[in-house]
Protein backbone atom coordinates (compact mmCIF):
# COMPACT_ATOMS: atom_id res chain seq x y z
CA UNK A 1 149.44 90.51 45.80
CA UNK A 2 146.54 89.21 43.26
CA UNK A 3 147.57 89.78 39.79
CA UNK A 4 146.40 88.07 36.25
CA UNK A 5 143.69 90.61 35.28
CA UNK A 6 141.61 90.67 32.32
CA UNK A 7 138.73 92.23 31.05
CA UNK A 8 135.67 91.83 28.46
CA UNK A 9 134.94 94.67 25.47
CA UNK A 10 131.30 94.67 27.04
CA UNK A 11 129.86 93.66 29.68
CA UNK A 12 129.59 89.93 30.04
CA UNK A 13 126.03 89.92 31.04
CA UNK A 14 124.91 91.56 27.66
CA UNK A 15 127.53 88.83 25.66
CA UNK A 16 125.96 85.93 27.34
CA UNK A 17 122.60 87.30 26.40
CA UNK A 18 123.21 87.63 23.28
CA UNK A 19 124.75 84.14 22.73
CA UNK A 20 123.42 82.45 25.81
CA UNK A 21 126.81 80.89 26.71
CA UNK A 22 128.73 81.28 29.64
CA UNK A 23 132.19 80.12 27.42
CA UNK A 24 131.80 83.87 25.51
CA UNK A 25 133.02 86.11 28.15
CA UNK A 26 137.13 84.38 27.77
CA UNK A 27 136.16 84.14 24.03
CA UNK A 28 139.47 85.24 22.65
CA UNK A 29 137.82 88.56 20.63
CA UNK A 30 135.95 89.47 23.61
CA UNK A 31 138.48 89.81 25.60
CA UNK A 32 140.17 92.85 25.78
CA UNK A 33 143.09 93.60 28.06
CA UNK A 34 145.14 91.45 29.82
CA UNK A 35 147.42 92.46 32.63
CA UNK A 36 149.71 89.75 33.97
CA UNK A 37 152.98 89.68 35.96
CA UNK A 38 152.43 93.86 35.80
CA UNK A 39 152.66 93.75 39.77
CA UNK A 40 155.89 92.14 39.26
CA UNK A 41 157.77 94.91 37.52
CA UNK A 42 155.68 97.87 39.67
CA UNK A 43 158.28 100.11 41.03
CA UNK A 44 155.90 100.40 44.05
CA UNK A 45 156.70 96.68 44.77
CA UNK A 46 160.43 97.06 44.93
CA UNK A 47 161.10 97.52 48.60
CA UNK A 48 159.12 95.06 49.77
CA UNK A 49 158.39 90.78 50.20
CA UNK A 50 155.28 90.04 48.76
CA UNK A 51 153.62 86.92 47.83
CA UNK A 52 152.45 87.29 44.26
CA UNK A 53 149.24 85.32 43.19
CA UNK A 54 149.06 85.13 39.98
CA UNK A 55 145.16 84.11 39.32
CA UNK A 56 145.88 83.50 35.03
CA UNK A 57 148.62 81.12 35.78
CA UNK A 58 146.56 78.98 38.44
CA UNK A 59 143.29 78.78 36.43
CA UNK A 60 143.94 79.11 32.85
CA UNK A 61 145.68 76.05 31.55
CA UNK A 62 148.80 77.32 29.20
CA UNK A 63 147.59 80.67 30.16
CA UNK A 64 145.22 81.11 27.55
CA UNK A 65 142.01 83.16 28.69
CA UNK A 66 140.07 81.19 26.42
CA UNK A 67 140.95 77.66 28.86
CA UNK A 68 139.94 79.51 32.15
CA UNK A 69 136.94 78.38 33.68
CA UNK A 70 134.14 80.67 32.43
CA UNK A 71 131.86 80.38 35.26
CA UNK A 72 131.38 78.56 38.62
CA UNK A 73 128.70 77.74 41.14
CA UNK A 74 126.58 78.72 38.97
CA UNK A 75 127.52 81.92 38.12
CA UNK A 76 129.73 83.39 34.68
CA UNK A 77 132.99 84.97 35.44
CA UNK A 78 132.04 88.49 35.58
CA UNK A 79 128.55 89.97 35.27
CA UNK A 80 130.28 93.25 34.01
CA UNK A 81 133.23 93.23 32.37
CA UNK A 82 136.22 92.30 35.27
CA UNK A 83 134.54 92.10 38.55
CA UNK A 84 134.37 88.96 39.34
CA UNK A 85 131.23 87.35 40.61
CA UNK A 86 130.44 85.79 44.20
CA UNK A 87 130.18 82.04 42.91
CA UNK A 88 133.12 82.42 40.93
CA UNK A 89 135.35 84.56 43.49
CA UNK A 90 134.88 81.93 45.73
CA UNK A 91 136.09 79.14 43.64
CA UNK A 92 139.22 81.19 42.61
CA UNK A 93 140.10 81.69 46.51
CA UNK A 94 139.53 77.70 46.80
CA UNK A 95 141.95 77.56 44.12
CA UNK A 96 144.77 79.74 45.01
CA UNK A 97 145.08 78.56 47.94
CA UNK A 98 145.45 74.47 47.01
CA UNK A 99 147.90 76.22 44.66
CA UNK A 100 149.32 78.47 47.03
CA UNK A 101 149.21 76.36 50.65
CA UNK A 102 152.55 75.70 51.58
CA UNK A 103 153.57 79.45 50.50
CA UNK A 104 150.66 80.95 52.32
CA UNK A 105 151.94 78.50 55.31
CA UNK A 106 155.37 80.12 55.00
CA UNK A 107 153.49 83.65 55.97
CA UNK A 108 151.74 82.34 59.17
CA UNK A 109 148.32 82.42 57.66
CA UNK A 110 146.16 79.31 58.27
CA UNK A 111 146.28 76.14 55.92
CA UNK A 112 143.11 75.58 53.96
CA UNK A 113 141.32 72.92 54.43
CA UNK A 114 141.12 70.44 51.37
CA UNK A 115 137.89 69.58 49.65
C-alpha cells in the first residue's frame, strides 16, 4: 500500500507561475491536507498483510512537506494539485524501492537494480 498523501490549495502549475519556483508547491501555506499513516488505521486493512509504503517518510527529511524534493527530472511535484508528475513519479519509485528492497525481496518481487 502507497500512503503519505498531500495536496496543494491550487494547482501547482498556477503557484509556480505566479512565483516561478518549483520550492512553492511543499511551501508550508500551500499545502493543504496531509494524509499519512491513514492506511494504517483503515478498517479495510485489518484482515490482511500488506506492505505499507509510506512515500512522506522516505522523501521528506523529518517529515516536513516543506524538505521533500519539490521537483525531479525536470519536472515540479504535481502539475495540479496531488497527481504526481511523470519525472517525479519515477524518481519516487527509484526511491521506495532503495528504501524498501529487502522488504519488497521478502514478497518475491524482483530486487531493483542500484543506480
Amino acid at each position: 500500500m502507497l500512503g503519505g498523501f498531500f495536496e496543494t490549495r491550487e494547482d501547482c502549475s498556477r503557484l509556480i507561475n505566479e512565483t516561478g519556483d518549483f520550492k512553492t508547491c511543499v511551501a508550508p501555506e500551500n499545502v493543504q491536507t496531509i494524509l499519512a499513516g491513514e492506511v494504517e488505521k483503515s478498517p479495510l486493512t485489518i484482515d490482511f498483510d500488506y506492505l505499507y509504503l509510506d512515500k512522506i517518510a522516505t522523501l521528506c527529511p523529518d517529515g516536513k512537506i516543506e524538505n521533500c524534493p519539490s521537483e525531479a527530472n525536470g519536472e515540479p511535484i504535481f502539475y495540479d494539485r496531488h497527481h504526481l508528475s511523470v519525472g517525479y513519479a519515477r524518481f519516487m519509485g527509484r526511491e521506495l524501492a532503495k528504501k524498501y528492497t529487502n522488504e519488497l525481496a521478502a514478497l518475491g518481487l524482483p530486487v531493483p537494480k542500484q543506480e
